[in-house]
Protein backbone atom coordinates (compact mmCIF):
# COMPACT_ATOMS: atom_id res chain seq x y z
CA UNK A 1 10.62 -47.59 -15.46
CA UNK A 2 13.58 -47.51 -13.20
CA UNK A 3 15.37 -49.74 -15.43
CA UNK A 4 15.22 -47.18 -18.33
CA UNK A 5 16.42 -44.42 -16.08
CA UNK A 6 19.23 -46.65 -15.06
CA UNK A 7 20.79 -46.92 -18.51
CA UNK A 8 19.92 -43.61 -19.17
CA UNK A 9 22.90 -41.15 -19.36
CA UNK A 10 23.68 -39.60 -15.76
CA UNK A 11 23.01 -36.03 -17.20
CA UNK A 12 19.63 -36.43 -19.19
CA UNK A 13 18.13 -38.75 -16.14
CA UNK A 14 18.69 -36.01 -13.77
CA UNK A 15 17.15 -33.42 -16.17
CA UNK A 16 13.81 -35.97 -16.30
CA UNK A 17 13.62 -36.50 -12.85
CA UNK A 18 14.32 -32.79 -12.34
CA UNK A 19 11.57 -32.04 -14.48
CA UNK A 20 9.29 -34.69 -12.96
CA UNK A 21 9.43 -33.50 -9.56
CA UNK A 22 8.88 -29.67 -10.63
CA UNK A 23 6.04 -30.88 -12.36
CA UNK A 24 4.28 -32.71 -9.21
CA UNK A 25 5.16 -29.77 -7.04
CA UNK A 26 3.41 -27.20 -9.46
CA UNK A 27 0.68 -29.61 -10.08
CA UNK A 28 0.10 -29.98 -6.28
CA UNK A 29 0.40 -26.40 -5.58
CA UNK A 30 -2.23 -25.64 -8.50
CA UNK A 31 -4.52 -28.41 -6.95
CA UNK A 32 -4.11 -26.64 -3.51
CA UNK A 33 -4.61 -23.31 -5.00
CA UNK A 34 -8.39 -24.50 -5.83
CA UNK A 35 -8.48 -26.06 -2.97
CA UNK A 36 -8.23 -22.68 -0.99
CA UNK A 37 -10.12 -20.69 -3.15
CA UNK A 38 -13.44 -22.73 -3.00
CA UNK A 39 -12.92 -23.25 0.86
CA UNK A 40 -11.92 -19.65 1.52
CA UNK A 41 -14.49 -16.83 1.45
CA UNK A 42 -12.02 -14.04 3.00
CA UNK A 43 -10.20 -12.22 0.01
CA UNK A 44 -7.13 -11.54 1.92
CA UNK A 45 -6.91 -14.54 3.95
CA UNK A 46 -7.30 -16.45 0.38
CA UNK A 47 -4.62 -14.36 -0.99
CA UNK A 48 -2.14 -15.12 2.04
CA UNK A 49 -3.11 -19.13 1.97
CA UNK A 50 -2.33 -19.16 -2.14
CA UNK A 51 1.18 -17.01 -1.72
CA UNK A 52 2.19 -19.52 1.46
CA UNK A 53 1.99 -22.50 -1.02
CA UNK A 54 3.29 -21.17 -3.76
CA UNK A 55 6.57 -20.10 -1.28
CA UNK A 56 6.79 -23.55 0.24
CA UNK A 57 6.42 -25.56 -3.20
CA UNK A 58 9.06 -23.05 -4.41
CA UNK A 59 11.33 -23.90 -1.58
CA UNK A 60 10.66 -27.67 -2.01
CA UNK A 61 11.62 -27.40 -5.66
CA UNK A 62 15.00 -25.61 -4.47
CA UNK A 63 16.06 -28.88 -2.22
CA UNK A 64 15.05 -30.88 -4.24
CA UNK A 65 16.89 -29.27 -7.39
CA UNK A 66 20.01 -29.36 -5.05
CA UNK A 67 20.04 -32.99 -4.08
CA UNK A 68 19.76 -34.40 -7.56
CA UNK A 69 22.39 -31.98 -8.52
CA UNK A 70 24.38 -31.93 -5.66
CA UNK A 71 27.31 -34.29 -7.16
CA UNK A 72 27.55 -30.90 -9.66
CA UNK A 73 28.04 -28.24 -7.07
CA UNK A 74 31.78 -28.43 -6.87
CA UNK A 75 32.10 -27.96 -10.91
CA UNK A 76 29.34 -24.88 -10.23
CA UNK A 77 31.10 -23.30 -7.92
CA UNK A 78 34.43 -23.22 -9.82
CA UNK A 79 32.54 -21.81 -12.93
CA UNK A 80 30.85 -19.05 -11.01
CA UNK A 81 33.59 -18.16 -9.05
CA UNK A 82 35.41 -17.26 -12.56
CA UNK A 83 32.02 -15.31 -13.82
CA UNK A 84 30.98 -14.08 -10.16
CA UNK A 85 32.24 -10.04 -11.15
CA UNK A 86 30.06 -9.96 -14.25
CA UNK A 87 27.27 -12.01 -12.71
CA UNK A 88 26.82 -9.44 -10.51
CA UNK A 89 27.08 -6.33 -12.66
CA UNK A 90 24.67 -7.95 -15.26
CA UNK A 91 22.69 -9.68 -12.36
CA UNK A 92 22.63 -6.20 -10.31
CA UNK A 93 19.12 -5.36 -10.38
CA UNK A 94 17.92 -8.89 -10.36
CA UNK A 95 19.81 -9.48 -6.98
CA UNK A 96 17.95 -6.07 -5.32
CA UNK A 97 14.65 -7.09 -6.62
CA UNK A 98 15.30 -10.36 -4.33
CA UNK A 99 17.13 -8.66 -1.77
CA UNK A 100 14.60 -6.41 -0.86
CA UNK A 101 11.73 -9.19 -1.47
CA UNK A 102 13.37 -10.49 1.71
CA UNK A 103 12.97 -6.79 3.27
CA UNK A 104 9.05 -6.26 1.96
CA UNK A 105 8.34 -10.11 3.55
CA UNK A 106 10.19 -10.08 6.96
CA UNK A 107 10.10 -6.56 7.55
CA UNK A 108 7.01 -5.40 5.83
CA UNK A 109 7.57 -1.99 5.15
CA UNK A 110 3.69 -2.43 3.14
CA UNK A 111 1.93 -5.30 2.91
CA UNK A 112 -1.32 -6.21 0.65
CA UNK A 113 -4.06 -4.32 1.59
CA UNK A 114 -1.65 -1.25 2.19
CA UNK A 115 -1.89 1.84 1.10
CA UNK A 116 1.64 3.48 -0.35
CA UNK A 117 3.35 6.13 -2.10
CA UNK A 118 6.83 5.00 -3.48
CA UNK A 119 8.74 7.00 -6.19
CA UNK A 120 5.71 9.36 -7.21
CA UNK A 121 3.20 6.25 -7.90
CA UNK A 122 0.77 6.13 -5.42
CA UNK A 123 -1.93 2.81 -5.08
CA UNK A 124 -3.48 0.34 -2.74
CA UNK A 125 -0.94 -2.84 -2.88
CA UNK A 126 -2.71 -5.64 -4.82
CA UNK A 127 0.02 -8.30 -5.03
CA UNK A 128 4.12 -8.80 -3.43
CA UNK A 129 6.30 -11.65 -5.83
CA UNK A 130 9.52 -12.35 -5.60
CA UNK A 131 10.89 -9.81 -8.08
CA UNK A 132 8.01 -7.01 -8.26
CA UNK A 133 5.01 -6.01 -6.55
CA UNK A 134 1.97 -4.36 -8.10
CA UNK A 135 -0.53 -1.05 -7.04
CA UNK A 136 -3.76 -0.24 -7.81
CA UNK A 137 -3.15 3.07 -8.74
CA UNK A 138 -4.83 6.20 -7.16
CA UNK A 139 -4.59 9.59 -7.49
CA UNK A 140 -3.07 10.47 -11.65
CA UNK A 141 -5.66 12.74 -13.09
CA UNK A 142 -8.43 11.55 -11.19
CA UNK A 143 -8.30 13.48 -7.77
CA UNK A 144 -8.82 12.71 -4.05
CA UNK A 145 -7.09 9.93 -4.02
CA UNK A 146 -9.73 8.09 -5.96
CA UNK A 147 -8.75 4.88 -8.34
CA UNK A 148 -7.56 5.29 -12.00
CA UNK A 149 -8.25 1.60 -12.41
CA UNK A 150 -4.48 0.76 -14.17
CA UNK A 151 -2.34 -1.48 -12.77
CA UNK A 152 1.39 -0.13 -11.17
CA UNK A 153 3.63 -3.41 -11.56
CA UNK A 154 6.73 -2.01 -9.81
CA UNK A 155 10.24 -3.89 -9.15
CA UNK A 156 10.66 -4.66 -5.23
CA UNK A 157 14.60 -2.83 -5.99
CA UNK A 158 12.32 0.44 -5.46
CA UNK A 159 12.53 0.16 -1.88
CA UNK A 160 16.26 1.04 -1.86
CA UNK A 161 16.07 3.82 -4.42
CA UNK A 162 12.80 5.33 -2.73
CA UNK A 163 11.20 6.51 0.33
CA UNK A 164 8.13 4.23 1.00
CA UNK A 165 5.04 6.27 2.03
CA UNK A 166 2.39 4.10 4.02
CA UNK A 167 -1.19 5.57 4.44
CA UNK A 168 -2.34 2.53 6.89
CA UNK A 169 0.73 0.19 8.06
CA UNK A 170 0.36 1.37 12.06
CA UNK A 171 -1.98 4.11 11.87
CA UNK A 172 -4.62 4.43 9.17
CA UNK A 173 -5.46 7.41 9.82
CA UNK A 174 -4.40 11.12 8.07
CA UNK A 175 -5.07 14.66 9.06
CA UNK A 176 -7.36 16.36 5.71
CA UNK A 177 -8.39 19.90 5.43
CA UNK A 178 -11.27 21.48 4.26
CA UNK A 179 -10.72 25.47 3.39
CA UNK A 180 -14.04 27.28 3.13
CA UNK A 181 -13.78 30.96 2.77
CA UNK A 182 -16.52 33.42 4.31
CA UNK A 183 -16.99 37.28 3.31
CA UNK A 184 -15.59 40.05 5.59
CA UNK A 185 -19.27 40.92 6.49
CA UNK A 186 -20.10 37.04 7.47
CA UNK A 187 -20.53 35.90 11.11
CA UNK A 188 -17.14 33.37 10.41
CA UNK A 189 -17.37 32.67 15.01
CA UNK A 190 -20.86 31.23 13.58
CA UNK A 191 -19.63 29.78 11.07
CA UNK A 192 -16.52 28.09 12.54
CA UNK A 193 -18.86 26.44 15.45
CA UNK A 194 -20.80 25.15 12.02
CA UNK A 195 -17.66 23.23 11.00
CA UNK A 196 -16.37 22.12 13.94
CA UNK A 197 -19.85 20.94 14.73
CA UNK A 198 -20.03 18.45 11.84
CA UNK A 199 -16.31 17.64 12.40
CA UNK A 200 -16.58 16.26 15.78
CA UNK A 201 -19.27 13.70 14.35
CA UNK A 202 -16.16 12.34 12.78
CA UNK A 203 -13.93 12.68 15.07
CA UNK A 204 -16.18 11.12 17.62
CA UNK A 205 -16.63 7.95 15.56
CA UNK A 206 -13.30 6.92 14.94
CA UNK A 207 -12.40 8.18 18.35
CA UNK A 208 -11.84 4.52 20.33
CA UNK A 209 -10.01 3.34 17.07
CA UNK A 210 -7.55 6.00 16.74
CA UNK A 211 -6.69 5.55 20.91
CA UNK A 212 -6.06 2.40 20.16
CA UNK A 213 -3.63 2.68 17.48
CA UNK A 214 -1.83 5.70 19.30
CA UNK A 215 -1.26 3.50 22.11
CA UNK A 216 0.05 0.68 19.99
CA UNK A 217 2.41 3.19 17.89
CA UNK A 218 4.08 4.27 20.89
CA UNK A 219 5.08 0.80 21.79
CA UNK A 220 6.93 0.91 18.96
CA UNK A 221 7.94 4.62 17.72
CA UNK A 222 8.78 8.05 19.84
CA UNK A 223 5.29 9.35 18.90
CA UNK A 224 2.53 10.77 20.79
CA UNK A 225 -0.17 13.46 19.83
CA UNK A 226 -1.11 16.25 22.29
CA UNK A 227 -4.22 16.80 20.14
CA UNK A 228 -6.64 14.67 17.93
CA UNK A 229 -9.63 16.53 17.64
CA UNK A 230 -10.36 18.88 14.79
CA UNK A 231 -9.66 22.22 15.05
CA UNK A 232 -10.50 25.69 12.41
CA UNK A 233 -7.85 27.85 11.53
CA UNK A 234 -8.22 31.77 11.09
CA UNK A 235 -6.66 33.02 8.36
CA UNK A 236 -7.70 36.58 6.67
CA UNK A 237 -6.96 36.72 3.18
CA UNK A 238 -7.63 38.94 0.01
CA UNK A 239 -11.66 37.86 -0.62
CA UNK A 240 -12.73 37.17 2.79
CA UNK A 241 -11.85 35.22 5.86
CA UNK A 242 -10.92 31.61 5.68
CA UNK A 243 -11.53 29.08 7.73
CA UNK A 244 -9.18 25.83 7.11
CA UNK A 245 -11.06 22.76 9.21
CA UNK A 246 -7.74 20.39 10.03
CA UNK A 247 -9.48 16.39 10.97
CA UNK A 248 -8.42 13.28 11.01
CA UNK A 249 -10.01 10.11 8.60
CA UNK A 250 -9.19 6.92 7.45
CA UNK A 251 -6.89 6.67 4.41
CA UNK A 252 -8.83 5.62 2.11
CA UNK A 253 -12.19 7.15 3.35
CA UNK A 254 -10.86 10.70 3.05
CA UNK A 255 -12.92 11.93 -0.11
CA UNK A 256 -16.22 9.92 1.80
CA UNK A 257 -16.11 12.03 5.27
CA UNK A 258 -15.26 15.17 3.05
CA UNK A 259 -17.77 15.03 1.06
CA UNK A 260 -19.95 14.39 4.01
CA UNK A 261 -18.90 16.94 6.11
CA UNK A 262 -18.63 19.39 3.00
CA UNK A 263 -23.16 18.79 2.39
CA UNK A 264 -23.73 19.07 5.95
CA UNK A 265 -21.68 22.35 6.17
CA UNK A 266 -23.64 23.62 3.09
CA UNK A 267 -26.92 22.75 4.14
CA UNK A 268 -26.43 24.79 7.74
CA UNK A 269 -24.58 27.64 5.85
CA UNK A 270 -27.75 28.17 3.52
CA UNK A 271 -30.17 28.39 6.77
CA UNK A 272 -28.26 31.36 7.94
CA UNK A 273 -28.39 34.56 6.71
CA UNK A 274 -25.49 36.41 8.16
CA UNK A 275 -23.05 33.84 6.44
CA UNK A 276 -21.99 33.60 3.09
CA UNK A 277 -19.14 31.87 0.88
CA UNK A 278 -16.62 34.53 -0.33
CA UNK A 279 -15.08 34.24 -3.99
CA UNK A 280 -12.79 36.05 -5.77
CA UNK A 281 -13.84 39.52 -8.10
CA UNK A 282 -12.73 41.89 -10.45
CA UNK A 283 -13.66 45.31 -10.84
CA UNK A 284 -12.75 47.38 -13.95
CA UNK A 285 -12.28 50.98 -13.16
CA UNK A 286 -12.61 53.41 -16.26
């Protein structure tokens, strides 16, 4: 065997060993790959394990590449020196999709797990490679933040052309309201304890985890709150009074509490007859 890549030509036995030892390393890394996922029961911790090999065989390759082809370099460099302008008008994009695959890795802006709003697509982060990241989406035409089930394959670039919006990264937690509007003849003081009452069942569970984060945030950012528990606003308006219920959730359990808090407001607001939901009429005068 290494007689025959002896007499082989210089160029063509550094293409087959080339292709040789990027055929090991992708073997091994699919080999390792199964390893992982049998031994692994965590989801994200398998996810992490399986990107981490696939970055170090990748890197591996990239050495390796360079040493066989290292006697080349010099004759590279000259021919990409004289094609270097258009490379990188033509290569533009290609470059910022890597460029900011550095950013998303080392400075993680989002990570997997996350969820993000980035140039009007909004998802949980399912995936980060080297030249585009993909979202589950959420949000569309279904409502509350609730999944469309499509896929958002994005390029990284995005970062650098848009503002990234992270629900969790720090603090996974985001004020919701709840308007409920009461009639003019309603007891809304009654009313408001109602909602603040089922509120405060929230805010009361989440309470140690949201101290926690605060106090971890401010290591890090200028930010403090004066105020985390949920408060109703007044607000008198053509049908009735309303009373806007301001609480904090977790990202992605905001339609969950709502829809909790919502059936146990209901339930007490039926029990009492001195309040009742306000709507909009119409009255034709002849």
């Amino acid at each position: 065997m290494l007689d025959i890549l002896y007499d082989m030509d210089p160029v063509a036995r550094r293409l087959l060993v080339s292709f040789i030892a990027v055929f090991i390393l992708s073997l091994s890394a699919s080999l390792i790959s199964r390893i992982i996922n049998r031994r692994l029961e965590d989801v994200k911790r398998k996810y992490n394990a399986r990107k981490m090999t696939y970055y170090i065989t990748s890197v591996l390759a990239l050495l390796i590449l360079s040493v066989i082809w290292i006697k080349d370099i010099s004759k590279l460099t000259v021919v990409l020196s004289v094609l270097g302008a258009g490379l990188v008008v033509s290569l533009q994009e290609l470059i910022l999709c890597i460029a900011a695959w550095f950013i998303i890795v080392f400075r993680r802006p989002f990570d997997t797990g996350d969820r993000i709003e980035i140039g009007g697509h909004k998802g949980d982060v399912i995936d980060i490679r080297f030249l585009q990241s993909s979202l589950l989406e959420i949000g569309s035409w279904v409502e509350e933040d609730q999944s469309t089930g499509r896929v958002i394959h994005m390029p990284n670039s995005m970062i650098f052309r848009h503002p990234v919006i992270n629900y969790t990264r720090d603090f996974e937690f985001i004020w919701n309201e709840i308007k409920i509007i009461v009639t003019f003849e309603s007891d809304w003081q009654k009313a408001r304890e109602i909602i603040l009452r089922h509120a405060q069942k929230e805010a009361d569970r989440i309470k140690k985890e949201v101290d926690r984060l605060i106090r971890r945030m401010s290591t890090h950012y200028l930010i403090y709150y004066e105020k985390l528990t949920p408060i109703v606003y007044v607000k008198i308006v053509s049908s009735g009074i309303e009373l806007s219920l301001r609480y904090l959730t977790e990202a992605k359990k905001r339609r969950a509490t709502q829809d909790e808090i919502s059936g146990n407001i209901l339930n007490d607001f039926s029990k009492e007859r001195d309040i009742n939901f306000a709507y909009e009429t119409f009255r034709v005068v002849k």
